[in-house]
N, C-alpha and C. Protein backbone atom coordinates (compact mmCIF):
# COMPACT_ATOMS: atom_id res chain seq x y z
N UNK A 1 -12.60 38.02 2.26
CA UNK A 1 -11.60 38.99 2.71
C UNK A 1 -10.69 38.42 3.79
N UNK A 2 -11.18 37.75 4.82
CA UNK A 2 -10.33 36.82 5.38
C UNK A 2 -9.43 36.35 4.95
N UNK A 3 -9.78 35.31 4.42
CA UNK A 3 -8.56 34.08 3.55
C UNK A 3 -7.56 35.19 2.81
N UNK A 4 -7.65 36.23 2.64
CA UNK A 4 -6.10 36.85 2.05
C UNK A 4 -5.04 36.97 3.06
N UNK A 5 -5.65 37.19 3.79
CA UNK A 5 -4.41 37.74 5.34
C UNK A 5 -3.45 36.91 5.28
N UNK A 6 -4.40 35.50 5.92
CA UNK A 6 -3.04 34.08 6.27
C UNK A 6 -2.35 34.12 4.64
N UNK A 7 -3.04 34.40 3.51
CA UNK A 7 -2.15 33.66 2.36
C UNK A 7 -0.74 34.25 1.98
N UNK A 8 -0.57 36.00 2.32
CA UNK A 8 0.36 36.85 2.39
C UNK A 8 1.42 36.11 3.20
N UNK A 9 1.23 36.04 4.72
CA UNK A 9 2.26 35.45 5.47
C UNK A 9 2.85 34.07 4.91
N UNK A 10 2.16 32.98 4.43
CA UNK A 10 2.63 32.21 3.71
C UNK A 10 3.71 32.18 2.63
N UNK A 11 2.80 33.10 1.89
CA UNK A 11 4.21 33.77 0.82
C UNK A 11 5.34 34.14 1.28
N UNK A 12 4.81 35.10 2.19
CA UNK A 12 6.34 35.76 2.58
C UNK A 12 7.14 34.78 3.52
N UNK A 13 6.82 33.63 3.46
CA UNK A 13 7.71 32.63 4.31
C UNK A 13 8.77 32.09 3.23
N UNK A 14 8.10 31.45 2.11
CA UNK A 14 9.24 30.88 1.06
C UNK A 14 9.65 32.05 0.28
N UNK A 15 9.12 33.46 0.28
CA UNK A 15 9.73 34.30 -0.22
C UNK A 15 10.91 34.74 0.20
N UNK A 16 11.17 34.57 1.00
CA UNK A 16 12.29 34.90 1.96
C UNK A 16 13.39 35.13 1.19
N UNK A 17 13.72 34.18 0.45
CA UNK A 17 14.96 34.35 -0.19
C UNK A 17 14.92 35.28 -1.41
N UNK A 18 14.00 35.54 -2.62
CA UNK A 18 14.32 36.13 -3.31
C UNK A 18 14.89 37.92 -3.11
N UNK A 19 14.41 38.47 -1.99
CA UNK A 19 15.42 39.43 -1.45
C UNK A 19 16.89 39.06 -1.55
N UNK A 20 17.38 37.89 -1.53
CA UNK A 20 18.92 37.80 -0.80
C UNK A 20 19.04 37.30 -2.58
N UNK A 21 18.31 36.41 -3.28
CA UNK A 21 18.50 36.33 -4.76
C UNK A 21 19.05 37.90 -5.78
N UNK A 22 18.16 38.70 -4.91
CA UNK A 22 17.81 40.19 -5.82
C UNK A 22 19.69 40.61 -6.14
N UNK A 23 20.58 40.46 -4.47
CA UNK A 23 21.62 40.97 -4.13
C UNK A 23 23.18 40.33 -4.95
N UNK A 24 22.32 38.86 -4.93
CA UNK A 24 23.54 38.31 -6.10
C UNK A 24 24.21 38.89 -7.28
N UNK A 25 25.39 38.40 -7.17
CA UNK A 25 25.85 38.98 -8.56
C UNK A 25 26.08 38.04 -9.73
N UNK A 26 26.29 38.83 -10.49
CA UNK A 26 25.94 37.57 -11.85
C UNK A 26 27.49 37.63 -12.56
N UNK A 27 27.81 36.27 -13.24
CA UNK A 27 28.91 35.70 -13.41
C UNK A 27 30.07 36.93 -13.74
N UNK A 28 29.68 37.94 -14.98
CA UNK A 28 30.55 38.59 -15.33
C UNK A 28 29.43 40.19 -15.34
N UNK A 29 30.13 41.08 -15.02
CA UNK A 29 29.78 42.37 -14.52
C UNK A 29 28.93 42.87 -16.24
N UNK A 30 28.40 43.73 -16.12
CA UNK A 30 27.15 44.06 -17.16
C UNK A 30 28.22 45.04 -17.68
N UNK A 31 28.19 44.96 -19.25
CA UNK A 31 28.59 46.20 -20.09
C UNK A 31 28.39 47.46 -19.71
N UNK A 32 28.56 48.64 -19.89
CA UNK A 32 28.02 49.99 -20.01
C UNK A 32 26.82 49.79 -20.94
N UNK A 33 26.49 48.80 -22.04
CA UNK A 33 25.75 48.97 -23.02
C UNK A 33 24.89 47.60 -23.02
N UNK A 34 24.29 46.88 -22.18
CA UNK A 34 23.95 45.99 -21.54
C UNK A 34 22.74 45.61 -22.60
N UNK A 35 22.48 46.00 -23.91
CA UNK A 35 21.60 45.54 -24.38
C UNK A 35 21.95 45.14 -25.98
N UNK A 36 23.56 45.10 -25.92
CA UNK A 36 24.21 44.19 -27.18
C UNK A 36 25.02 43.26 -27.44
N UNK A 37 25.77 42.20 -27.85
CA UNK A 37 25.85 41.09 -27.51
C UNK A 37 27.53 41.44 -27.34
N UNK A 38 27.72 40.87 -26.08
CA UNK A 38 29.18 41.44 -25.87
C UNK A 38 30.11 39.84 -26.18
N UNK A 39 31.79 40.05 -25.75
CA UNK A 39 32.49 38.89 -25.57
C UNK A 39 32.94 39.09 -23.99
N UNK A 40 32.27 37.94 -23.55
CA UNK A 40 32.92 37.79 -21.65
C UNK A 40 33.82 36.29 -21.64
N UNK A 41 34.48 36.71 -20.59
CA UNK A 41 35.45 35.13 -20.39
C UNK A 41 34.99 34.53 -18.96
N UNK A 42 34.10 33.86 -18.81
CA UNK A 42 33.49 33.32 -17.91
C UNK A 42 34.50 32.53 -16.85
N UNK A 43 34.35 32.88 -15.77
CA UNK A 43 34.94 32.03 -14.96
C UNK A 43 34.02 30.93 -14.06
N UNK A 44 34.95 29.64 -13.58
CA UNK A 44 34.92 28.86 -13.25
C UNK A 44 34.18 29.14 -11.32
N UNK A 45 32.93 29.00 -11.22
CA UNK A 45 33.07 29.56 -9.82
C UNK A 45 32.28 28.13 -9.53
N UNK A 46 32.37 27.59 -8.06
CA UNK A 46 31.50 26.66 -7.10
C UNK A 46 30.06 26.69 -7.47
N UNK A 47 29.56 25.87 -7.80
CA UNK A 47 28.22 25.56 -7.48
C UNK A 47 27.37 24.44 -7.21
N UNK A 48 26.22 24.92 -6.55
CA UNK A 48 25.33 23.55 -6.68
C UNK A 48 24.45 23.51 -7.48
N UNK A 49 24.51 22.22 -8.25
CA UNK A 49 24.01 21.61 -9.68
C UNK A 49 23.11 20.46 -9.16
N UNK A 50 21.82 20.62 -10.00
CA UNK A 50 20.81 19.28 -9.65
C UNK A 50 20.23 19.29 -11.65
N UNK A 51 20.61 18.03 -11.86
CA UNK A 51 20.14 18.27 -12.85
C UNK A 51 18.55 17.82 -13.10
N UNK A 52 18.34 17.66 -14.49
CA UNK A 52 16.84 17.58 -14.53
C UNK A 52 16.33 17.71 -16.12
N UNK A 53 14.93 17.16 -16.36
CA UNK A 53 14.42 17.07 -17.82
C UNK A 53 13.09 17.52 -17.96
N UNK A 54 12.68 18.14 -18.60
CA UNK A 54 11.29 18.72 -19.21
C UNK A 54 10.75 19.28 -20.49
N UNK A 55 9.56 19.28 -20.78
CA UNK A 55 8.91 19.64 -21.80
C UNK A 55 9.04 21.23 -21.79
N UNK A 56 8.94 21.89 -23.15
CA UNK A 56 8.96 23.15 -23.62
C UNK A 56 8.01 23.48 -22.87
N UNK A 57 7.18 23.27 -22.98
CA UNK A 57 6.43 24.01 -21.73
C UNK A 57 5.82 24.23 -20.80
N UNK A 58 6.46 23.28 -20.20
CA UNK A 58 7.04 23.25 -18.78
C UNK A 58 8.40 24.11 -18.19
N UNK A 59 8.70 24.60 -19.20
CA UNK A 59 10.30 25.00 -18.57
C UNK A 59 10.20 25.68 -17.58
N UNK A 60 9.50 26.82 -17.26
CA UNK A 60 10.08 27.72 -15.91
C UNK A 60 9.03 27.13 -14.92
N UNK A 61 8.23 26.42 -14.63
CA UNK A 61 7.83 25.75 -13.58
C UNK A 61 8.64 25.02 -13.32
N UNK A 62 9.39 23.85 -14.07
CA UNK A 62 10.57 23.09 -13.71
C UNK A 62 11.53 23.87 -13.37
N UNK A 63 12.60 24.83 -13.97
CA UNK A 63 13.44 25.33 -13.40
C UNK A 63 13.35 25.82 -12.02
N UNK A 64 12.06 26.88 -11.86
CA UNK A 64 11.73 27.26 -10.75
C UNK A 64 11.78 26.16 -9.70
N UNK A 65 11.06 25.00 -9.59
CA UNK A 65 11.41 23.88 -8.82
C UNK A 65 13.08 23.41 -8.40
N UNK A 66 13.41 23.48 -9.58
CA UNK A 66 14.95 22.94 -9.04
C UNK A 66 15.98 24.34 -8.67
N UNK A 67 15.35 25.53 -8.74
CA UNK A 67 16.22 26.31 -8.15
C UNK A 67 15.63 26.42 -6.81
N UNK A 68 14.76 26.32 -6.12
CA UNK A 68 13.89 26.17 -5.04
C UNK A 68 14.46 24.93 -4.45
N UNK A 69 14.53 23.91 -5.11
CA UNK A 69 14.81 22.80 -4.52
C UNK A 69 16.66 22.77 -3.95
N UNK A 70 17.23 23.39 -4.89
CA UNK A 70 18.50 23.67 -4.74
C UNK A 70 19.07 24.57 -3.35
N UNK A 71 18.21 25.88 -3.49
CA UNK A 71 18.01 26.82 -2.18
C UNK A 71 17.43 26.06 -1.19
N UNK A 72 16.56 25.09 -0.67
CA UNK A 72 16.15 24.63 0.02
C UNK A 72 17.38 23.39 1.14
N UNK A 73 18.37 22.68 -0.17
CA UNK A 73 19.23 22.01 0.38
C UNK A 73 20.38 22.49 0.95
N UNK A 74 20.69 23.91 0.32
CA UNK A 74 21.70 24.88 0.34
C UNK A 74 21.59 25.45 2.06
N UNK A 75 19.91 25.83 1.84
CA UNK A 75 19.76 26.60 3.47
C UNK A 75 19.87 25.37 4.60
N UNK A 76 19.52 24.11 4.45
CA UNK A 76 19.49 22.62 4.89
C UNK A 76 21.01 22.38 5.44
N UNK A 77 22.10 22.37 4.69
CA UNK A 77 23.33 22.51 4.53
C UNK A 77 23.93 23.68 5.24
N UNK A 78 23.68 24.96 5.78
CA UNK A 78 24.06 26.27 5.70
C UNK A 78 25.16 26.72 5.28
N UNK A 79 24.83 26.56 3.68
CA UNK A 79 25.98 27.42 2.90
C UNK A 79 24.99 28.31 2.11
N UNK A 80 25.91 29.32 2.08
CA UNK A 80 25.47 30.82 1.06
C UNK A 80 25.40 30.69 -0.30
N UNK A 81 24.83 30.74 -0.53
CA UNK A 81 24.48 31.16 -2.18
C UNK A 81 24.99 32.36 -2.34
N UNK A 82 25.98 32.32 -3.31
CA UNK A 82 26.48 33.41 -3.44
C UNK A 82 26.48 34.31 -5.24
N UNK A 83 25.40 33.74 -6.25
CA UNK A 83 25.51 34.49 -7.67
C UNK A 83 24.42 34.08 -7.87
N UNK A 84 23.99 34.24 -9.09
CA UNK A 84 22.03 34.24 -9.69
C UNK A 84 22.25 32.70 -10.15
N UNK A 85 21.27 32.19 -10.26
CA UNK A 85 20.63 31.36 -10.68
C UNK A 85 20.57 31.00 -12.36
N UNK A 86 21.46 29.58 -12.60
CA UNK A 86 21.87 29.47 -14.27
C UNK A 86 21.00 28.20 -14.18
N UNK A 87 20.97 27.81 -15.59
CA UNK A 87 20.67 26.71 -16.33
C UNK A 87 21.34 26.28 -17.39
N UNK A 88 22.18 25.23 -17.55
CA UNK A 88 22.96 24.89 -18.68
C UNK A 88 21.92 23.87 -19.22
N UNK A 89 21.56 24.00 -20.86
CA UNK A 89 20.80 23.19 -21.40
C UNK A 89 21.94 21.64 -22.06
N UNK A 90 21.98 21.30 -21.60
CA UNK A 90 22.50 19.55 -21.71
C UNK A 90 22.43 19.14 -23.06
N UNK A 91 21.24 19.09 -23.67
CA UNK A 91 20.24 18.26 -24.55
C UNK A 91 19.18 19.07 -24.89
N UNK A 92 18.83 18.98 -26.37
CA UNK A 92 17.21 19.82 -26.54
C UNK A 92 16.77 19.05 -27.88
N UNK A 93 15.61 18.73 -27.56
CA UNK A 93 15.10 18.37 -28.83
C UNK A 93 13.78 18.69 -29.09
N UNK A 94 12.83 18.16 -29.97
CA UNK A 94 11.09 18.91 -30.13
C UNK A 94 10.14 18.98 -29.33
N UNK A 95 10.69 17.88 -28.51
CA UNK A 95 9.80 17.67 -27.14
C UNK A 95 10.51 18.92 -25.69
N UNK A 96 11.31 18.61 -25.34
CA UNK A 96 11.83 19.19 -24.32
C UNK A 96 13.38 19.27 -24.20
N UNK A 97 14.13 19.31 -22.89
CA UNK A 97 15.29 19.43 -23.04
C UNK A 97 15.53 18.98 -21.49
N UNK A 98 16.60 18.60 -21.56
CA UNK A 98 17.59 18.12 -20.29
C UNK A 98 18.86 19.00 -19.80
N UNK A 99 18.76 19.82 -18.81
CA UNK A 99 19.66 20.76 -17.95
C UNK A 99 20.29 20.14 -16.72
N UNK A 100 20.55 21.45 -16.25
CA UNK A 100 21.72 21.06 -15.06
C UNK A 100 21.64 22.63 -14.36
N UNK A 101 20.37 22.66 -12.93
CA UNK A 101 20.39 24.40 -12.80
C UNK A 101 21.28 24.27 -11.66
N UNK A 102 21.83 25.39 -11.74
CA UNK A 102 23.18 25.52 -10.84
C UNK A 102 22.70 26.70 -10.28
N UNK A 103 23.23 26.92 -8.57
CA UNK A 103 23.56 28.01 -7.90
C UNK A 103 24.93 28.36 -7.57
N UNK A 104 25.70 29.22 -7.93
CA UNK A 104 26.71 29.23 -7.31
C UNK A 104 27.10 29.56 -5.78
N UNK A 105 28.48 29.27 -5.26
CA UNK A 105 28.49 29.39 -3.95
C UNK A 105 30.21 29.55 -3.73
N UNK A 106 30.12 30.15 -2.44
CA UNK A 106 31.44 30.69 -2.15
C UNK A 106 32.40 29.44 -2.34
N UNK A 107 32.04 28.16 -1.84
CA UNK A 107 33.53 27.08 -2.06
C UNK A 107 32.22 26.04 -1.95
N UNK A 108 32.64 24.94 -2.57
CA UNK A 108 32.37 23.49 -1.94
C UNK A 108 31.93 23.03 -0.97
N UNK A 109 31.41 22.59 0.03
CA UNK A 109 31.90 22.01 1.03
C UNK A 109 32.52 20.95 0.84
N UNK A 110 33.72 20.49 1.75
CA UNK A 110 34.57 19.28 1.75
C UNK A 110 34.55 19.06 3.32
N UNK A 111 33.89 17.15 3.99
CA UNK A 111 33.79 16.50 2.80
C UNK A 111 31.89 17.46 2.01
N UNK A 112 31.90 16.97 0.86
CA UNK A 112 31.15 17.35 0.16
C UNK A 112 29.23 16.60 1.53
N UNK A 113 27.96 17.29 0.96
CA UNK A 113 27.15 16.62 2.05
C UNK A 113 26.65 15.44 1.38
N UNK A 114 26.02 14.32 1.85
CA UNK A 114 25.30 13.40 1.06
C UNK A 114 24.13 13.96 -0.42
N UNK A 115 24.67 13.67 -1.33
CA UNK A 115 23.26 13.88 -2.16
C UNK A 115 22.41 13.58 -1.72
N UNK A 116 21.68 14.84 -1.80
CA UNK A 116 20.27 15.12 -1.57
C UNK A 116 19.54 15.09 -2.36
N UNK A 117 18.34 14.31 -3.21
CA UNK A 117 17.38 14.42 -3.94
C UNK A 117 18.50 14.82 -5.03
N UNK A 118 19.75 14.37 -5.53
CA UNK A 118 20.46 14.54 -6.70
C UNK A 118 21.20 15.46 -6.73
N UNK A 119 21.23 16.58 -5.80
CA UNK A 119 21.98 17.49 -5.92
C UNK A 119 23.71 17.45 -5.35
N UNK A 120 24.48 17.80 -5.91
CA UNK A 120 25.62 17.55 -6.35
C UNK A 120 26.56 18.90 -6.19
N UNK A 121 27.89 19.18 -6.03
CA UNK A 121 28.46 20.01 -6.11
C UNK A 121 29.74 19.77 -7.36
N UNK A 122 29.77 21.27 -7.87
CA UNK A 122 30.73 21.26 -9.29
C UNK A 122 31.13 22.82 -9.51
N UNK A 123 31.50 22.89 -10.88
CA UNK A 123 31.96 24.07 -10.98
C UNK A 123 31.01 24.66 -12.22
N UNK A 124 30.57 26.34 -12.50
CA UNK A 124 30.17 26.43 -13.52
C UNK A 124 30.59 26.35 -14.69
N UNK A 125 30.05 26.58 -15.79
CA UNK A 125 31.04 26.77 -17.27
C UNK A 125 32.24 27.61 -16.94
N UNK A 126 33.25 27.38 -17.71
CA UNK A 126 33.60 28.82 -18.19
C UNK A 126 34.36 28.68 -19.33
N UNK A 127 34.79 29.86 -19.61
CA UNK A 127 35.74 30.12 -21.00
C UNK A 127 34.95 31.59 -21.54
N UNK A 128 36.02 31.49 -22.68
CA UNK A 128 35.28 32.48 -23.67
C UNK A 128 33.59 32.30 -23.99
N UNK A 129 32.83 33.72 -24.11
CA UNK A 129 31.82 33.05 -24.64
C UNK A 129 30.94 34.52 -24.91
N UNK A 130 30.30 34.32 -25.78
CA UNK A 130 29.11 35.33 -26.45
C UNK A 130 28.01 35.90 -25.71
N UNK A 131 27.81 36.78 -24.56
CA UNK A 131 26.73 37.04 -24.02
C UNK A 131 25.33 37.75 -24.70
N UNK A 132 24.32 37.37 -24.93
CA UNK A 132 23.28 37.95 -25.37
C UNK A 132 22.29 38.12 -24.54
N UNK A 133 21.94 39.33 -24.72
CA UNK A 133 20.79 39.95 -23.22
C UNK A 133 18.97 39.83 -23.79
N UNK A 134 18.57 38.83 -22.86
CA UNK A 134 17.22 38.33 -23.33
C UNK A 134 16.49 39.65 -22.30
N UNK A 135 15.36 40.63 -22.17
CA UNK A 135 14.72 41.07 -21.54
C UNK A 135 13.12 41.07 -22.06
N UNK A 136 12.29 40.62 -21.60
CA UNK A 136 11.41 40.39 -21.71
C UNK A 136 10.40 38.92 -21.52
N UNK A 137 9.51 38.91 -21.58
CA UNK A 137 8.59 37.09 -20.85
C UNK A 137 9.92 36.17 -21.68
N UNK A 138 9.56 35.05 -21.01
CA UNK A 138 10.28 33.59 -21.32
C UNK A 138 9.19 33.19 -22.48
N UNK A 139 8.48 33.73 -22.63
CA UNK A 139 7.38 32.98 -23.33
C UNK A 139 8.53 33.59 -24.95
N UNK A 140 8.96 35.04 -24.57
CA UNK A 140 9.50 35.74 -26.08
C UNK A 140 11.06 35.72 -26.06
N UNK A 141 11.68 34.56 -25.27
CA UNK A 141 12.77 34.14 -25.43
C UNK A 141 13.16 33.22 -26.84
N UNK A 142 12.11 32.74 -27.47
CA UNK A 142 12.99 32.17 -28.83
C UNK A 142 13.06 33.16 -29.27
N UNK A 143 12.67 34.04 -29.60
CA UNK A 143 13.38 35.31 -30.49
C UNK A 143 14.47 35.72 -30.08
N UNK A 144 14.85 35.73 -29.11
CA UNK A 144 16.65 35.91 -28.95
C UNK A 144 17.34 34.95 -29.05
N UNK A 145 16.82 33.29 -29.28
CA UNK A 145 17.77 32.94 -29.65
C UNK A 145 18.02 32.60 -31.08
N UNK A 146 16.37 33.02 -31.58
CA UNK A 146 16.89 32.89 -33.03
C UNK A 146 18.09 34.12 -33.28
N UNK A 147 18.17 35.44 -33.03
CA UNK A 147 18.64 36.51 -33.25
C UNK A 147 20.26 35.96 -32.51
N UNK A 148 20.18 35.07 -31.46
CA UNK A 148 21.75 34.62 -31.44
C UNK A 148 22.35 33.90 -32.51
N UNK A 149 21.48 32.82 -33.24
CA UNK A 149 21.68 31.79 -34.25
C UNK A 149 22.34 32.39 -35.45
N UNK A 150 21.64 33.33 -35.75
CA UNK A 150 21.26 34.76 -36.64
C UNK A 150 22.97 35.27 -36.46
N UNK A 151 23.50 35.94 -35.76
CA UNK A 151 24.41 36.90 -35.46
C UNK A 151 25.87 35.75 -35.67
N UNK A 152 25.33 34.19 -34.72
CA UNK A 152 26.28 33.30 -34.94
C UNK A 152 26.68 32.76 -36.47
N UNK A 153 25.92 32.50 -37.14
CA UNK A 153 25.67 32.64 -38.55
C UNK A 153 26.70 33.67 -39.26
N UNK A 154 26.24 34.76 -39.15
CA UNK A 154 26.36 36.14 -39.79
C UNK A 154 27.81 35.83 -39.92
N UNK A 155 28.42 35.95 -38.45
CA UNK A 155 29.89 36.28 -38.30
C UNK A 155 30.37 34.67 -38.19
N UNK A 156 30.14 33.87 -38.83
CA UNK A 156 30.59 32.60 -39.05
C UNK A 156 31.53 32.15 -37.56
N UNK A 157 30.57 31.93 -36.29
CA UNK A 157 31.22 31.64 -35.08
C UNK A 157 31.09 29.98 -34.84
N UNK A 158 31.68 29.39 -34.31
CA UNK A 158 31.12 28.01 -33.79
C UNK A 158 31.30 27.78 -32.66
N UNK A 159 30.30 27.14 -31.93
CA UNK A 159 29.89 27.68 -30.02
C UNK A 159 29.59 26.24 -29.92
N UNK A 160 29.90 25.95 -28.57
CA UNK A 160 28.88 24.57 -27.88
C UNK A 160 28.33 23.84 -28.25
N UNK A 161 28.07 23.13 -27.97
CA UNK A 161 26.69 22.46 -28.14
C UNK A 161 25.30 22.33 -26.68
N UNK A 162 25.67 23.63 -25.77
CA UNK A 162 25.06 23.87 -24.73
C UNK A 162 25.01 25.86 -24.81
N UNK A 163 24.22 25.98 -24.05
CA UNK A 163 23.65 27.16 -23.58
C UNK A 163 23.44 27.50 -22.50
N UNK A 164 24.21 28.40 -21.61
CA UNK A 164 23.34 28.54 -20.65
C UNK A 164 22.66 29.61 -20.34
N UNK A 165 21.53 29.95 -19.62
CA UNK A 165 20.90 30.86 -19.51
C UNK A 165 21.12 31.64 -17.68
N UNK A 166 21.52 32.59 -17.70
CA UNK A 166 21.75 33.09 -16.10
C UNK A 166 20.76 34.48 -16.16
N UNK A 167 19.90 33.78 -14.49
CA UNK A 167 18.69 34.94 -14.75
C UNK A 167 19.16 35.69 -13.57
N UNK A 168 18.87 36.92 -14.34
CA UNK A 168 19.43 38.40 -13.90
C UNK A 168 18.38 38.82 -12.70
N UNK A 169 17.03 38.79 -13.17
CA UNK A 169 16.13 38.74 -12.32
C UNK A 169 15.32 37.12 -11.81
N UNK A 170 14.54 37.46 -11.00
CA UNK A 170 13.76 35.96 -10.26
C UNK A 170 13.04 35.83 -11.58
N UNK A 171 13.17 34.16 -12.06
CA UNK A 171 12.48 33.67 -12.88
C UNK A 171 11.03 32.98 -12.07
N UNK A 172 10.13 34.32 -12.66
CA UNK A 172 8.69 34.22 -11.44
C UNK A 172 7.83 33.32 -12.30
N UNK A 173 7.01 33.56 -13.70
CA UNK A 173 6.54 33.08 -14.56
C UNK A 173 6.28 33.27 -16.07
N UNK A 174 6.30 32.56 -17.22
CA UNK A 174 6.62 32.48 -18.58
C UNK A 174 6.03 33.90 -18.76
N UNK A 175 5.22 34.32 -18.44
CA UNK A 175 4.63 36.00 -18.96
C UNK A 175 5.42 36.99 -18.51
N UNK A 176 6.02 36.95 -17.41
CA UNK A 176 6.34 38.00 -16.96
C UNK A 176 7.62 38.85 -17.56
N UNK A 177 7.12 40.46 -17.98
CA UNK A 177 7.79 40.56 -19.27
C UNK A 177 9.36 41.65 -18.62
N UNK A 178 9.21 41.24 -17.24
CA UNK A 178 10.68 42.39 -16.27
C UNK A 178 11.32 41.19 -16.62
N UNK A 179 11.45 40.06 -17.29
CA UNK A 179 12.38 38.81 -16.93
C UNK A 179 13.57 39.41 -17.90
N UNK A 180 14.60 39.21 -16.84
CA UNK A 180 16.08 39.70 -17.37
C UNK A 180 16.98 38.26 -17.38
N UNK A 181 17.36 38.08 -18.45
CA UNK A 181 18.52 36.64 -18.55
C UNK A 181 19.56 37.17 -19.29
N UNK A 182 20.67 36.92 -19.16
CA UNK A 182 21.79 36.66 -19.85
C UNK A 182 21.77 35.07 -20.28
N UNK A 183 22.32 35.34 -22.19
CA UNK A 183 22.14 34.03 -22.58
C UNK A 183 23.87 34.08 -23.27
N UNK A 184 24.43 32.61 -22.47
CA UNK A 184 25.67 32.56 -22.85
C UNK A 184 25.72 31.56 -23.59
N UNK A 185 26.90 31.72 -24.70
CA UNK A 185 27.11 30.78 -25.81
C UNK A 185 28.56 31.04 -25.72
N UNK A 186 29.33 29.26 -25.15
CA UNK A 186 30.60 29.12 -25.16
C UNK A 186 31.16 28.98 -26.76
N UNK A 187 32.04 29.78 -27.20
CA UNK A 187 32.95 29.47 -28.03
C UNK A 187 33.47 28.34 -28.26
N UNK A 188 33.70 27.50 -29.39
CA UNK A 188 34.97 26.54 -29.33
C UNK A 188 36.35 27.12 -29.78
């Protein structure tokens, strides 16, 4: 019964931020009907990008790391994070895939700070692009994207060759079934 006390305060030390995560806003404002696949025109906003590679399943322990790691250089730096937390998938193949997780932020800094452990400043996607609303575990995220593949198909669209995923809520762990993402697919 002891050992729980100190472990709470611990938490709530690196927790710190997902309160100020909760408040972000996400790239393009939510439909009235937030649970069908809309058309948004994504804009171009600041962010910090660290990229990175992993196995299927590994993914949200890795992401989680590099958005942690990202917030960590950000608060290091003292600039604001200012929108949720994306992942543009780079590369994917049977094994794993190669991203680029971005935070966005009010401007740049200029001059820019030394890379830190890789992290880098840029801009996010943007353009036209297909939003599809994933809700539920990461574990039951291929089913939305087969059902994007599916819909892309249907209506004979041709998109990217990237994806990105922007999480609506804190990406905590692969089960957890409150996980809210928007999954964007740029148009060509």
């Amino acid at each position: 019964a002891p050992a729980p006390p100190p472990a709470p305060p611990q938490a709530q030390a690196p927790s710190s931020s997902p309160p100020q995560t909760s408040g972000r806003k996400t790239l393009v404002e939510a439909p009235a009907n937030a649970d069908d696949v809309d058309a948004v025109t994504l804009p171009a906003k600041p962010a910090a990008i660290l990229a990175g590679k992993t196995k299927w399943d590994e993914a949200v322990p890795s992401l989680k790391d590099a958005f942690a790691r990202i917030e960590a250089d950000l608060a290091k730096a003292g600039i604001a994070p200012t929108g949720r937390p994306l992942a543009v998938f780079t590369r994917t193949d049977d094994d794993g895939f190669a991203y680029e997780a971005m935070i966005p932020v009010a401007s740049a800094p200029d001059p820019a700070p030394t890379a830190a452990d890789g992290l880098r400043f840029g801009t996010t996607p943007s353009g036209k692009a297909l939003r599809f609303p994933h809700k539920g575990s990461y574990d039951d995220i291929d089913g939305t994207y087969e059902t994007l593949t599916t819909y892309l198909d249907a209506k004979d669209i041709v998109v990217q060759d990237r994806f990105i995923e922007e999480y609506v809520t804190d990406l905590a762990d692969k089960a957890d079934d409150k996980l809210d993402v928007n999954i964007y697919a740029l148009t060509r």
